[in-house]
ModelCIF file with pLDDT and N, C-alpha, C, O atoms, coordinates in Angstrom:
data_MODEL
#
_entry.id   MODEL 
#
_entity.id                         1 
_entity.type                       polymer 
_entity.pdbx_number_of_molecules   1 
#
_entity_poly.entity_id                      1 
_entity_poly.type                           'polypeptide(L)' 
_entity_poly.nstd_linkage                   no 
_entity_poly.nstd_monomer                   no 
_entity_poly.pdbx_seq_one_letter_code       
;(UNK)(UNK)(UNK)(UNK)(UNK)(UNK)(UNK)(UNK)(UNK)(UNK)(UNK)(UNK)(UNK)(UNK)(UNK)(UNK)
(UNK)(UNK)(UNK)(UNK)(UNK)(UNK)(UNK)(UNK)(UNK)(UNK)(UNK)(UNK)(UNK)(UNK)(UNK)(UNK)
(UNK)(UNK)(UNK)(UNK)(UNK)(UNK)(UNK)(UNK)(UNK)(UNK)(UNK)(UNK)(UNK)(UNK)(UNK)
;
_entity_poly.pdbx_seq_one_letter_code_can   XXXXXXXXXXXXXXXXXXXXXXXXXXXXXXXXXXXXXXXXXXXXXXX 
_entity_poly.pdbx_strand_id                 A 
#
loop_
_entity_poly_seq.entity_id 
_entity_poly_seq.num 
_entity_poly_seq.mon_id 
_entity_poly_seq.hetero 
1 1  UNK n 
1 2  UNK n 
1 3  UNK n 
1 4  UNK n 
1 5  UNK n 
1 6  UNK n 
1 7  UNK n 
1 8  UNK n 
1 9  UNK n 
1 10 UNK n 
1 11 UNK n 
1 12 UNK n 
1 13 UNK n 
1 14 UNK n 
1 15 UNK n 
1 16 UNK n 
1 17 UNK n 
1 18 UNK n 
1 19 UNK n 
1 20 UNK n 
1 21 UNK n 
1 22 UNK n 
1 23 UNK n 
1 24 UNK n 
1 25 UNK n 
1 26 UNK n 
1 27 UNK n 
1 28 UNK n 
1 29 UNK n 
1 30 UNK n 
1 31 UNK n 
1 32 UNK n 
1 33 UNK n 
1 34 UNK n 
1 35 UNK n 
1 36 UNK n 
1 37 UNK n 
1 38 UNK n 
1 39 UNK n 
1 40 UNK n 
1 41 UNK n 
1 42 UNK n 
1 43 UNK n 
1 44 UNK n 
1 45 UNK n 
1 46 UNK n 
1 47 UNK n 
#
_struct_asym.id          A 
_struct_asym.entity_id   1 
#
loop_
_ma_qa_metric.id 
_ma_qa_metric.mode 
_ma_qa_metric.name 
_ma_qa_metric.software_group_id 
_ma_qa_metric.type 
1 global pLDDT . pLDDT 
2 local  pLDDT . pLDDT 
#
_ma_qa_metric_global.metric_id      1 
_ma_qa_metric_global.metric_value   86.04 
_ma_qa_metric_global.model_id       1 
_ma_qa_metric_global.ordinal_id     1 
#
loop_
_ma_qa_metric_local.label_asym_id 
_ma_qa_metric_local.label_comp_id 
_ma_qa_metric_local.label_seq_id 
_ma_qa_metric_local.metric_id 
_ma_qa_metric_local.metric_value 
_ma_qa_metric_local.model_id 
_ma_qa_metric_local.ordinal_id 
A UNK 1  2 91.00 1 1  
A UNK 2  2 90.00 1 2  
A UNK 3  2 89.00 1 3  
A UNK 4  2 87.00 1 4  
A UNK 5  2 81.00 1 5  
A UNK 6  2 86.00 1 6  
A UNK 7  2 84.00 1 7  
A UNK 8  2 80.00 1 8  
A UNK 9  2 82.00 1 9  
A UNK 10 2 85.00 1 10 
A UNK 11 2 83.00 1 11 
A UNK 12 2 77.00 1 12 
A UNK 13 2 73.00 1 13 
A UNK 14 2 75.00 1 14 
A UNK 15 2 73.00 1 15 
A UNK 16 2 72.00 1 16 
A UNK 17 2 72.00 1 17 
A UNK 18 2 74.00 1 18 
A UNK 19 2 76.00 1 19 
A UNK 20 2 77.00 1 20 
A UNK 21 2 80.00 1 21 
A UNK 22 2 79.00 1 22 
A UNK 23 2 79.00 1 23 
A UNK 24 2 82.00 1 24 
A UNK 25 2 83.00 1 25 
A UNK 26 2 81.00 1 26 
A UNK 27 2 86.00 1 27 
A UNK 28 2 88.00 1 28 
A UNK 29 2 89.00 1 29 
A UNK 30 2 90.00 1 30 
A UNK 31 2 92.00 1 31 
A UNK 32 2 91.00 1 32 
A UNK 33 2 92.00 1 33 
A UNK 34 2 93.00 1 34 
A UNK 35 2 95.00 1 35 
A UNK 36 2 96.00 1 36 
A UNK 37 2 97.00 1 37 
A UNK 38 2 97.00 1 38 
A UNK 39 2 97.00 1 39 
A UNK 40 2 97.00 1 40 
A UNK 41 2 96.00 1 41 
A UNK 42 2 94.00 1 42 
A UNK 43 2 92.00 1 43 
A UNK 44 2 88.00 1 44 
A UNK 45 2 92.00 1 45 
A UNK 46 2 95.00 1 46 
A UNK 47 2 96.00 1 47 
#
loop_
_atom_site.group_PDB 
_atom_site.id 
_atom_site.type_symbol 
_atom_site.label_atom_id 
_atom_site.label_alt_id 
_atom_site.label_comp_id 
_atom_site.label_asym_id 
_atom_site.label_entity_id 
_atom_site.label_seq_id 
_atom_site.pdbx_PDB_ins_code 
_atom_site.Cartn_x 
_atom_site.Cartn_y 
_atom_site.Cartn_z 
_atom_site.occupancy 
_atom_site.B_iso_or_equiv 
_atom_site.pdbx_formal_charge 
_atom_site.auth_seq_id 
_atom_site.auth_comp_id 
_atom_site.auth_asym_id 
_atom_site.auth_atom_id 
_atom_site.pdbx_PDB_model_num 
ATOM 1   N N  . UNK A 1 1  ? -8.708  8.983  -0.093  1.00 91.00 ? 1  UNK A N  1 
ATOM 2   C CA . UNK A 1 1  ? -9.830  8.579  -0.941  1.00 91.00 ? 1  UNK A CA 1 
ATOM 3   C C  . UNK A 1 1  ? -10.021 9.526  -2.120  1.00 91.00 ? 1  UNK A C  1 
ATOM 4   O O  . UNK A 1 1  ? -10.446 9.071  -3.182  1.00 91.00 ? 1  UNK A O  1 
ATOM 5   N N  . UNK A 1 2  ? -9.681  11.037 -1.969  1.00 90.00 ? 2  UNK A N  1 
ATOM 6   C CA . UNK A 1 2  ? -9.385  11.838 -3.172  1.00 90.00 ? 2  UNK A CA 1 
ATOM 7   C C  . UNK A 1 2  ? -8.962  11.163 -4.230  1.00 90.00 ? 2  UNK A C  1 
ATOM 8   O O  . UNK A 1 2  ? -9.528  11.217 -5.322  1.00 90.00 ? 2  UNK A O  1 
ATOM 9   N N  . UNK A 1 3  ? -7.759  10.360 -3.944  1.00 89.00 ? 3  UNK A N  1 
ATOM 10  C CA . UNK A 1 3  ? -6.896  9.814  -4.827  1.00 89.00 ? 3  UNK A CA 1 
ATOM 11  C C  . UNK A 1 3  ? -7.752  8.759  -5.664  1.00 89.00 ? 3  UNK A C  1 
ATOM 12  O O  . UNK A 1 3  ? -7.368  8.507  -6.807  1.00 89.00 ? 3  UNK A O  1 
ATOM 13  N N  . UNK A 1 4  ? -8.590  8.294  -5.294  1.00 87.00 ? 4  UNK A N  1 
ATOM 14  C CA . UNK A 1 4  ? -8.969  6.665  -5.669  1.00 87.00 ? 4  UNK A CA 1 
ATOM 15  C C  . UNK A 1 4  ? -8.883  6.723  -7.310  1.00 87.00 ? 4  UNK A C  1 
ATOM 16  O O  . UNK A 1 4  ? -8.145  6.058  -8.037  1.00 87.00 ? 4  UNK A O  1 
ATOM 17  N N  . UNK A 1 5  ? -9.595  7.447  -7.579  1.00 81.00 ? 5  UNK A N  1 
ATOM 18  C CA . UNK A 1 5  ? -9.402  7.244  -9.468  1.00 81.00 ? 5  UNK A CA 1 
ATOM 19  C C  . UNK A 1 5  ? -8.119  7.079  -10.028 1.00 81.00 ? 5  UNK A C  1 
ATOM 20  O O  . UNK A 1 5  ? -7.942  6.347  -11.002 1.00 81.00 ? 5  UNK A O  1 
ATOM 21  N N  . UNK A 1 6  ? -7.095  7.788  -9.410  1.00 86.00 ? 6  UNK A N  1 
ATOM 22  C CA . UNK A 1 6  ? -5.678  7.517  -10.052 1.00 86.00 ? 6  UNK A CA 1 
ATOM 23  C C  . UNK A 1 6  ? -4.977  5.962  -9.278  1.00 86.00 ? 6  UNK A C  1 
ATOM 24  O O  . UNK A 1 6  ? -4.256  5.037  -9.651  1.00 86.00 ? 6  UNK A O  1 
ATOM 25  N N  . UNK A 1 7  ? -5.469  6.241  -8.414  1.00 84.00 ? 7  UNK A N  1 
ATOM 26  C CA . UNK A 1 7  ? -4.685  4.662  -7.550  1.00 84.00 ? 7  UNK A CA 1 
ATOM 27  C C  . UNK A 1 7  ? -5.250  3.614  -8.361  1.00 84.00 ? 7  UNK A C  1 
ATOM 28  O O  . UNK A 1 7  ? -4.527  2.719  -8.798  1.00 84.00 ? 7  UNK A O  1 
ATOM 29  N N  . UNK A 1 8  ? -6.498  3.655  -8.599  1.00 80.00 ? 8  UNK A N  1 
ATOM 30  C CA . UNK A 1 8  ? -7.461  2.400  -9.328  1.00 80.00 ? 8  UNK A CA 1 
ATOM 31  C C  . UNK A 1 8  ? -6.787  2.463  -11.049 1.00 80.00 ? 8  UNK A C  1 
ATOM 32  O O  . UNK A 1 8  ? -6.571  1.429  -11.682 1.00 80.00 ? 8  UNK A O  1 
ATOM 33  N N  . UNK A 1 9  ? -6.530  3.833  -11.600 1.00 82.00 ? 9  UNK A N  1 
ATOM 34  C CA . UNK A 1 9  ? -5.993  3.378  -12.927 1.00 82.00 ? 9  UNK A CA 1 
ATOM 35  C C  . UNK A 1 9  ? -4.439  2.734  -12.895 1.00 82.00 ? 9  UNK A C  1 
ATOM 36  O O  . UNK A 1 9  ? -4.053  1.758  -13.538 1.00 82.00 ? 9  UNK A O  1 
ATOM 37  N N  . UNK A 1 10 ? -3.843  3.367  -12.183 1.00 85.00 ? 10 UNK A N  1 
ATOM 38  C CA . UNK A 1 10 ? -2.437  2.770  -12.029 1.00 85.00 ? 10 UNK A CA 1 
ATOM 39  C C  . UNK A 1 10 ? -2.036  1.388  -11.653 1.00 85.00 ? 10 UNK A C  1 
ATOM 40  O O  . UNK A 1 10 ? -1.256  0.592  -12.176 1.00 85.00 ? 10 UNK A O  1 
ATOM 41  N N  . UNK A 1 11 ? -2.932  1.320  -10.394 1.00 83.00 ? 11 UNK A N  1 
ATOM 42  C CA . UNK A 1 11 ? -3.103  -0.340 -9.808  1.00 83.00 ? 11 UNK A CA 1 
ATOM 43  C C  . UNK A 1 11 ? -3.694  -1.311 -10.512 1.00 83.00 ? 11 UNK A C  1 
ATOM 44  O O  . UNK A 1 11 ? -3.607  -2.515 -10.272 1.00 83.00 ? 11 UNK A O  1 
ATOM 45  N N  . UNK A 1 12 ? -4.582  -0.565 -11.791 1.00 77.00 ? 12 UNK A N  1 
ATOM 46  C CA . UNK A 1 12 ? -5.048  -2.371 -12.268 1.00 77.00 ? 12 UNK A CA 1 
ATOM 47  C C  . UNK A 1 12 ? -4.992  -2.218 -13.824 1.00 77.00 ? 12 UNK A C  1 
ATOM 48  O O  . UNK A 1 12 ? -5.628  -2.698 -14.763 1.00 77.00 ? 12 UNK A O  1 
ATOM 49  N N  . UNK A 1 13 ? -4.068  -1.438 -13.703 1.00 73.00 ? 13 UNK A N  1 
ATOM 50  C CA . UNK A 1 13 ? -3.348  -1.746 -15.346 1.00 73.00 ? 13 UNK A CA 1 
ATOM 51  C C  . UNK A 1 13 ? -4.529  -1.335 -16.453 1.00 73.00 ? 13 UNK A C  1 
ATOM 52  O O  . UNK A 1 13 ? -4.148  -1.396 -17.622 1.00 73.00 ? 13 UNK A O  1 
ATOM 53  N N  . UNK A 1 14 ? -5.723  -0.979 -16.268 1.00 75.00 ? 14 UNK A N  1 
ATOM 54  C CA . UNK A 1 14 ? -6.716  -0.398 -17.313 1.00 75.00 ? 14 UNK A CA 1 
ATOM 55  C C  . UNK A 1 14 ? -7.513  -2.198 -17.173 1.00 75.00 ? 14 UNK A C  1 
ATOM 56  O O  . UNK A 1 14 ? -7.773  -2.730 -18.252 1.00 75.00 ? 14 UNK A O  1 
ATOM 57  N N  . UNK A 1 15 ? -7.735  -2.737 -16.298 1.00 73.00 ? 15 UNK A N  1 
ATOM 58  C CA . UNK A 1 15 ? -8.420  -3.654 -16.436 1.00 73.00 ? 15 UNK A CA 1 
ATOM 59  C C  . UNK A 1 15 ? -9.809  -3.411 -15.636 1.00 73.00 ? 15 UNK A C  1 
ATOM 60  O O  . UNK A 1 15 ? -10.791 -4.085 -15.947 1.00 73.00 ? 15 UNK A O  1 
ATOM 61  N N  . UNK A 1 16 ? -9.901  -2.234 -14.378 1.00 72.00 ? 16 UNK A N  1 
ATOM 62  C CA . UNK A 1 16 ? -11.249 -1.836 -14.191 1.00 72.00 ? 16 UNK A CA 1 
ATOM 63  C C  . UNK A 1 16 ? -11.308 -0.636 -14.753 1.00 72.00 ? 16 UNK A C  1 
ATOM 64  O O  . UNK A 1 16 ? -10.393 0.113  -15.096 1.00 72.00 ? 16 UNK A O  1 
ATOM 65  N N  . UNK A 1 17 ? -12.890 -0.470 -14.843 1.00 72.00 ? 17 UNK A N  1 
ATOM 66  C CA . UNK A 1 17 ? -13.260 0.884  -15.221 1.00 72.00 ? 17 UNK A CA 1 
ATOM 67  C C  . UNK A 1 17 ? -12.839 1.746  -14.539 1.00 72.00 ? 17 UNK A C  1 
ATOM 68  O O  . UNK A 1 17 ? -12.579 1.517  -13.357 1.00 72.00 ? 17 UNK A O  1 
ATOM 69  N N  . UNK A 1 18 ? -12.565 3.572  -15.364 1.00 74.00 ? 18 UNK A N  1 
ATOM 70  C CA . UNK A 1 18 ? -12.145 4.123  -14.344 1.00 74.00 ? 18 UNK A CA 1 
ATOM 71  C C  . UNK A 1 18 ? -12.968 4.798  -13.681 1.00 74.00 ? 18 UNK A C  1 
ATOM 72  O O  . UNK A 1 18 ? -12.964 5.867  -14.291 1.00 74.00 ? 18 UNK A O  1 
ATOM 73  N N  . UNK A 1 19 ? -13.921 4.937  -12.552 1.00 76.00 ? 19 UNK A N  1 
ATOM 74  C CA . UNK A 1 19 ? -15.062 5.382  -12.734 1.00 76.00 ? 19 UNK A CA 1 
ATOM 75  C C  . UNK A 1 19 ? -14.878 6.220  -11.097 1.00 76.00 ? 19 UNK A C  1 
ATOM 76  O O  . UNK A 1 19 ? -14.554 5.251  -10.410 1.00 76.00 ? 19 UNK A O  1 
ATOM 77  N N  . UNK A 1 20 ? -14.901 7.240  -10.286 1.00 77.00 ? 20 UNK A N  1 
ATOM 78  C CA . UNK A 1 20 ? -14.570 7.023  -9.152  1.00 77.00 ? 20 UNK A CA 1 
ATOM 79  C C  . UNK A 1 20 ? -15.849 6.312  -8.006  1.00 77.00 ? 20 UNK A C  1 
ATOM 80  O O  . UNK A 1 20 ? -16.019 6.298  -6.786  1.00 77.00 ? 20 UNK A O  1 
ATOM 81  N N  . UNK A 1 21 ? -16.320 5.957  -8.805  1.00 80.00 ? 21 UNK A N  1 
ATOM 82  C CA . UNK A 1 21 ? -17.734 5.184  -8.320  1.00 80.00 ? 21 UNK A CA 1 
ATOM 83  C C  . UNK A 1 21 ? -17.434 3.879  -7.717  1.00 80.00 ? 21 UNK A C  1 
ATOM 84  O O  . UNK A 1 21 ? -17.868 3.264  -6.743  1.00 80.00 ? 21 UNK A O  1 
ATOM 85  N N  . UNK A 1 22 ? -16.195 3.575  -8.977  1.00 79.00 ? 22 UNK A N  1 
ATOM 86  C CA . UNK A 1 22 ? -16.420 2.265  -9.011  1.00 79.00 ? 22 UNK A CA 1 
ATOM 87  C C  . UNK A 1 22 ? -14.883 1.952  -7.912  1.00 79.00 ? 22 UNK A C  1 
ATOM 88  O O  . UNK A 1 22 ? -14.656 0.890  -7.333  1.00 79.00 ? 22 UNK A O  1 
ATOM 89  N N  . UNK A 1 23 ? -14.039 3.158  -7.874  1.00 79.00 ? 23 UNK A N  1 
ATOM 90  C CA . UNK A 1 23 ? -12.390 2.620  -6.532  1.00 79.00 ? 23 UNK A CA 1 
ATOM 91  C C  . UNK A 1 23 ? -13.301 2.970  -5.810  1.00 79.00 ? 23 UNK A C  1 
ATOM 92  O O  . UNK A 1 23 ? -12.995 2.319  -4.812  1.00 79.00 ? 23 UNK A O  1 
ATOM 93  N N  . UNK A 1 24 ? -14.788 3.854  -5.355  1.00 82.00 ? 24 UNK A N  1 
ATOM 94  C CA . UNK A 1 24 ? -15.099 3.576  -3.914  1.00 82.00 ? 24 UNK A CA 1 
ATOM 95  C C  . UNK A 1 24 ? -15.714 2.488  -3.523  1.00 82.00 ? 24 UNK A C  1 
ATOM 96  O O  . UNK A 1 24 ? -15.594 1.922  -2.436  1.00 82.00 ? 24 UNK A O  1 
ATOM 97  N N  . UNK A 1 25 ? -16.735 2.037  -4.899  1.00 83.00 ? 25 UNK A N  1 
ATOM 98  C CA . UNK A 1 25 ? -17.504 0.410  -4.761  1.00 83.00 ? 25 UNK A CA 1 
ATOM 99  C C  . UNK A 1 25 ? -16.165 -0.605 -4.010  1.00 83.00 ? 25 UNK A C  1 
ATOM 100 O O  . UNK A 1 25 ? -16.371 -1.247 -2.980  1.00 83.00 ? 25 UNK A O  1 
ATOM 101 N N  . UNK A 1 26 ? -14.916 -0.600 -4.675  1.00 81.00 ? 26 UNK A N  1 
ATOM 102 C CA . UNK A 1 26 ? -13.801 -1.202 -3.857  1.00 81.00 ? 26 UNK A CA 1 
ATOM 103 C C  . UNK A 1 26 ? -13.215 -1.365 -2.717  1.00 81.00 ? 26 UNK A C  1 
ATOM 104 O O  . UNK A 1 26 ? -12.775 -2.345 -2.115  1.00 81.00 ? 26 UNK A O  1 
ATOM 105 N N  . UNK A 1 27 ? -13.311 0.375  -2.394  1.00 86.00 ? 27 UNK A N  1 
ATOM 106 C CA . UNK A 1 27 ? -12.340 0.104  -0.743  1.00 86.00 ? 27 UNK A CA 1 
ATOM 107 C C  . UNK A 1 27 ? -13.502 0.603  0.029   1.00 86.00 ? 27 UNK A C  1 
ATOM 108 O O  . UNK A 1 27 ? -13.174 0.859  1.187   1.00 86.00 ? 27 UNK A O  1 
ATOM 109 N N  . UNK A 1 28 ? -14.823 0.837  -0.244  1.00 88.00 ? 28 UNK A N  1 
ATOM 110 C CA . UNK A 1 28 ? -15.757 0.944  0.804   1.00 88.00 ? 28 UNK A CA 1 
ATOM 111 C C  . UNK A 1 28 ? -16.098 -0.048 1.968   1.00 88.00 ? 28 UNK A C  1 
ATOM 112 O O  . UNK A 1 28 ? -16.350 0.396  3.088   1.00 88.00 ? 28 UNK A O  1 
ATOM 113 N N  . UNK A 1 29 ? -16.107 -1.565 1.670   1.00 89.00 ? 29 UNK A N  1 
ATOM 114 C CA . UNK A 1 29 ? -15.869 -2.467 2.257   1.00 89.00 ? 29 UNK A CA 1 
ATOM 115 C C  . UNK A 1 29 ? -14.694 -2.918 3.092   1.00 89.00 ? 29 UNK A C  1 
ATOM 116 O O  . UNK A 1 29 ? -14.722 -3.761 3.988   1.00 89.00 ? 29 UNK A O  1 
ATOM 117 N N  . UNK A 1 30 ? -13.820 -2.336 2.727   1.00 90.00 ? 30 UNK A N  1 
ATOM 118 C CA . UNK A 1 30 ? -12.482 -2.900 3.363   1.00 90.00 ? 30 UNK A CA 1 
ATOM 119 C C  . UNK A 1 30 ? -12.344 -2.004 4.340   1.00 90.00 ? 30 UNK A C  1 
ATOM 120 O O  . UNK A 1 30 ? -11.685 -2.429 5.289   1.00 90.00 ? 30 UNK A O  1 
ATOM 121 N N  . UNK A 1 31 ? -12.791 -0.761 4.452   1.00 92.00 ? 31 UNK A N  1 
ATOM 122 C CA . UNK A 1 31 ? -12.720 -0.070 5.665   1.00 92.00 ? 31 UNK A CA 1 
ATOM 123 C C  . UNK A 1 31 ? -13.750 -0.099 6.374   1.00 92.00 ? 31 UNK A C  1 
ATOM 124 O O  . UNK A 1 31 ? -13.776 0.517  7.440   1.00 92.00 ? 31 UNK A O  1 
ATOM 125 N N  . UNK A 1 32 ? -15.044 -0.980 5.831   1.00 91.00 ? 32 UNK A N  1 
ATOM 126 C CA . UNK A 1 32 ? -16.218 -0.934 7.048   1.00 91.00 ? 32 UNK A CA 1 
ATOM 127 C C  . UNK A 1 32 ? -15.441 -2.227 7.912   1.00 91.00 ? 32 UNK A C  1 
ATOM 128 O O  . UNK A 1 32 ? -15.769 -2.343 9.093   1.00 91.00 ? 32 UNK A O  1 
ATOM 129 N N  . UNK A 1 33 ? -14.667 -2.964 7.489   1.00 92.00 ? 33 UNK A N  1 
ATOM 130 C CA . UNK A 1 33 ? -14.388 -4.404 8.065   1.00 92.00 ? 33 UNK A CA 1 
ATOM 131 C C  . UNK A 1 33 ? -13.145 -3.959 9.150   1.00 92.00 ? 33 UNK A C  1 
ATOM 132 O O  . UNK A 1 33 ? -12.617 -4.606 10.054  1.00 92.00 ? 33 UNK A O  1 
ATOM 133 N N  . UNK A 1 34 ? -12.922 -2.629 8.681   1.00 93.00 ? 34 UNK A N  1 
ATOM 134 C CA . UNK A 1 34 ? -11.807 -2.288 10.355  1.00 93.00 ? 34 UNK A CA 1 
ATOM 135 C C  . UNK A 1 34 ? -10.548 -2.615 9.271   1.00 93.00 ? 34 UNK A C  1 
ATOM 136 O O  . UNK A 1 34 ? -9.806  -3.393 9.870   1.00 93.00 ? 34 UNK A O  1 
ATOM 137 N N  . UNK A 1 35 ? -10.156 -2.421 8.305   1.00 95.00 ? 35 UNK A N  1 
ATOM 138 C CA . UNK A 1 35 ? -9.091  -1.620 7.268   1.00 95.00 ? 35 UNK A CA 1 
ATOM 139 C C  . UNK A 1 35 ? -8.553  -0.443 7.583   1.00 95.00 ? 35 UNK A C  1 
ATOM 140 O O  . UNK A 1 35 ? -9.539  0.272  7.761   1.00 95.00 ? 35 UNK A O  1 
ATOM 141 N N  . UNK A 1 36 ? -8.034  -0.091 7.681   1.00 96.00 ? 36 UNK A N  1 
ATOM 142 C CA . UNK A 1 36 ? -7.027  1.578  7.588   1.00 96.00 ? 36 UNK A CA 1 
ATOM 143 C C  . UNK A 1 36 ? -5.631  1.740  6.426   1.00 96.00 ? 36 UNK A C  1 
ATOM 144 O O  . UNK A 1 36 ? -4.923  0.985  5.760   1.00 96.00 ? 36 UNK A O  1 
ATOM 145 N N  . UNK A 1 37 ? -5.732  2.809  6.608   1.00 97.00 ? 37 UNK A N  1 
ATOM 146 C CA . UNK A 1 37 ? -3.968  3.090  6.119   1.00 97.00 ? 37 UNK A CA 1 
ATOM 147 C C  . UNK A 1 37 ? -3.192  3.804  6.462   1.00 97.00 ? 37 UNK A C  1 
ATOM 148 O O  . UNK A 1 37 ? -3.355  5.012  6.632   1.00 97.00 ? 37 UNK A O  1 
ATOM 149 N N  . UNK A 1 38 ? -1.975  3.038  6.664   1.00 97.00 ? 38 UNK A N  1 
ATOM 150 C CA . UNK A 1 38 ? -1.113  3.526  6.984   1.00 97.00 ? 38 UNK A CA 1 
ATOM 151 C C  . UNK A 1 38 ? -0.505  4.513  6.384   1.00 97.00 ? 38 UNK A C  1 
ATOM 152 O O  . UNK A 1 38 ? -0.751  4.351  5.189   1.00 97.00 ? 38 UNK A O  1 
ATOM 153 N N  . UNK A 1 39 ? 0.190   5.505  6.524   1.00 97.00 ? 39 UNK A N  1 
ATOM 154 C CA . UNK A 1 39 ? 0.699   6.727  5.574   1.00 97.00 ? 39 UNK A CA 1 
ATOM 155 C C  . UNK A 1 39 ? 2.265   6.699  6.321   1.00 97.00 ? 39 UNK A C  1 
ATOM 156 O O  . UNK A 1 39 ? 2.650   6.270  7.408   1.00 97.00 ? 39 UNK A O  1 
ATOM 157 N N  . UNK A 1 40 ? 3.198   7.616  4.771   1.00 97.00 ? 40 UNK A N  1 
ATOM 158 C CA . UNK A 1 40 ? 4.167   7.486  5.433   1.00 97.00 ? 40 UNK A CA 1 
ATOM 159 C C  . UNK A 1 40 ? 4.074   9.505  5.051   1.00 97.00 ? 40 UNK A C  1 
ATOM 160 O O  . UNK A 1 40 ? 3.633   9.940  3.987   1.00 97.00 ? 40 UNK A O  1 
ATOM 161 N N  . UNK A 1 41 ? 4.606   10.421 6.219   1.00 96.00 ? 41 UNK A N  1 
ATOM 162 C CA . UNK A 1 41 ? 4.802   11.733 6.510   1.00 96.00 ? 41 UNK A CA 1 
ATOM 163 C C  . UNK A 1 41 ? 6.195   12.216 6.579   1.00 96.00 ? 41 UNK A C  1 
ATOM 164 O O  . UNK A 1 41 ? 7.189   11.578 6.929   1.00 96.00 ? 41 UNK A O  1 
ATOM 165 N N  . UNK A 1 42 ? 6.123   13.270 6.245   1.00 94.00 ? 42 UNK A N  1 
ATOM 166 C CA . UNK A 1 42 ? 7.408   14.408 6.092   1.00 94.00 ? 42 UNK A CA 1 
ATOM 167 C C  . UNK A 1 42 ? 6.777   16.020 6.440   1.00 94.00 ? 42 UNK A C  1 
ATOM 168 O O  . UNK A 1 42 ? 5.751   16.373 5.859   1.00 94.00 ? 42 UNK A O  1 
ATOM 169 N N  . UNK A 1 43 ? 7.247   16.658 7.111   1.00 92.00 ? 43 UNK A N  1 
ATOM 170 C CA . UNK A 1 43 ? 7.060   18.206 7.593   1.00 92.00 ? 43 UNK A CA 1 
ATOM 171 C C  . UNK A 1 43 ? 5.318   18.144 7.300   1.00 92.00 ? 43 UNK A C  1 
ATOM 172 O O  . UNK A 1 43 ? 5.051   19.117 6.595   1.00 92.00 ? 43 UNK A O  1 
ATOM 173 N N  . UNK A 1 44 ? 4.446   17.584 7.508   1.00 88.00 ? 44 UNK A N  1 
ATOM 174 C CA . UNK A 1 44 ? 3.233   16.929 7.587   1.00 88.00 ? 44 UNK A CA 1 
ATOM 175 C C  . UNK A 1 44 ? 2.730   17.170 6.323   1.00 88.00 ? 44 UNK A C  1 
ATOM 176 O O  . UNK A 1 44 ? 1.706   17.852 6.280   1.00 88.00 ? 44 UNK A O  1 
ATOM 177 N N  . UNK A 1 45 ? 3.334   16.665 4.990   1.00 92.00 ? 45 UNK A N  1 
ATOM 178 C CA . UNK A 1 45 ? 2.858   16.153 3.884   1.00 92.00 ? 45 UNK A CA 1 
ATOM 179 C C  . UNK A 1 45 ? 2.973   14.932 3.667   1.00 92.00 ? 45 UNK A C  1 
ATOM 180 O O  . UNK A 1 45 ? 4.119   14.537 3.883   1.00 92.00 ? 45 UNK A O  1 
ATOM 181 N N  . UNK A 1 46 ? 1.984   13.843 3.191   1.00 95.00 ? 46 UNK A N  1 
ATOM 182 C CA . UNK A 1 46 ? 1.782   12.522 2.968   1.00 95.00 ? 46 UNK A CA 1 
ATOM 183 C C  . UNK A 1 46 ? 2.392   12.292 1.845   1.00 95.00 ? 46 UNK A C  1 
ATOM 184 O O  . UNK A 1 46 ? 2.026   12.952 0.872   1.00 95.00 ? 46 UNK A O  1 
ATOM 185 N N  . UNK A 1 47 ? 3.315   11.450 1.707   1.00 96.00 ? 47 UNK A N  1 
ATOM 186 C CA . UNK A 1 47 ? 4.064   11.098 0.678   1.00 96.00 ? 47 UNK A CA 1 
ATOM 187 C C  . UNK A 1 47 ? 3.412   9.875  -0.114  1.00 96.00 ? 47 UNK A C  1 
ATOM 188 O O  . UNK A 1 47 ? 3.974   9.412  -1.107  1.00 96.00 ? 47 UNK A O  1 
#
């Protein structure tokens, strides 16, 4: 979730604001609904 401001500019091409207000207004819902993520690991850094 650190990430969200860069995931949200990259992922929507400059079509949402970049606000980090606004990637949590986004995936706040999707993880109250039982969402997760999956990660992929190496020598226990998240790639």
């Amino acid at each position: 979730l650190s990430h969200s401001l860069e995931v949200l500019k990259e992922a929507t091409m400059g079509h949402v604001k970049q606000r980090r207000k606004k990637a949590l207004e986004l995936i706040t819902p999707f993880l109250s609904n039982g969402g997760y993520y999956l990660i992929c690991h190496e020598n226990n850094r998240v790639l």
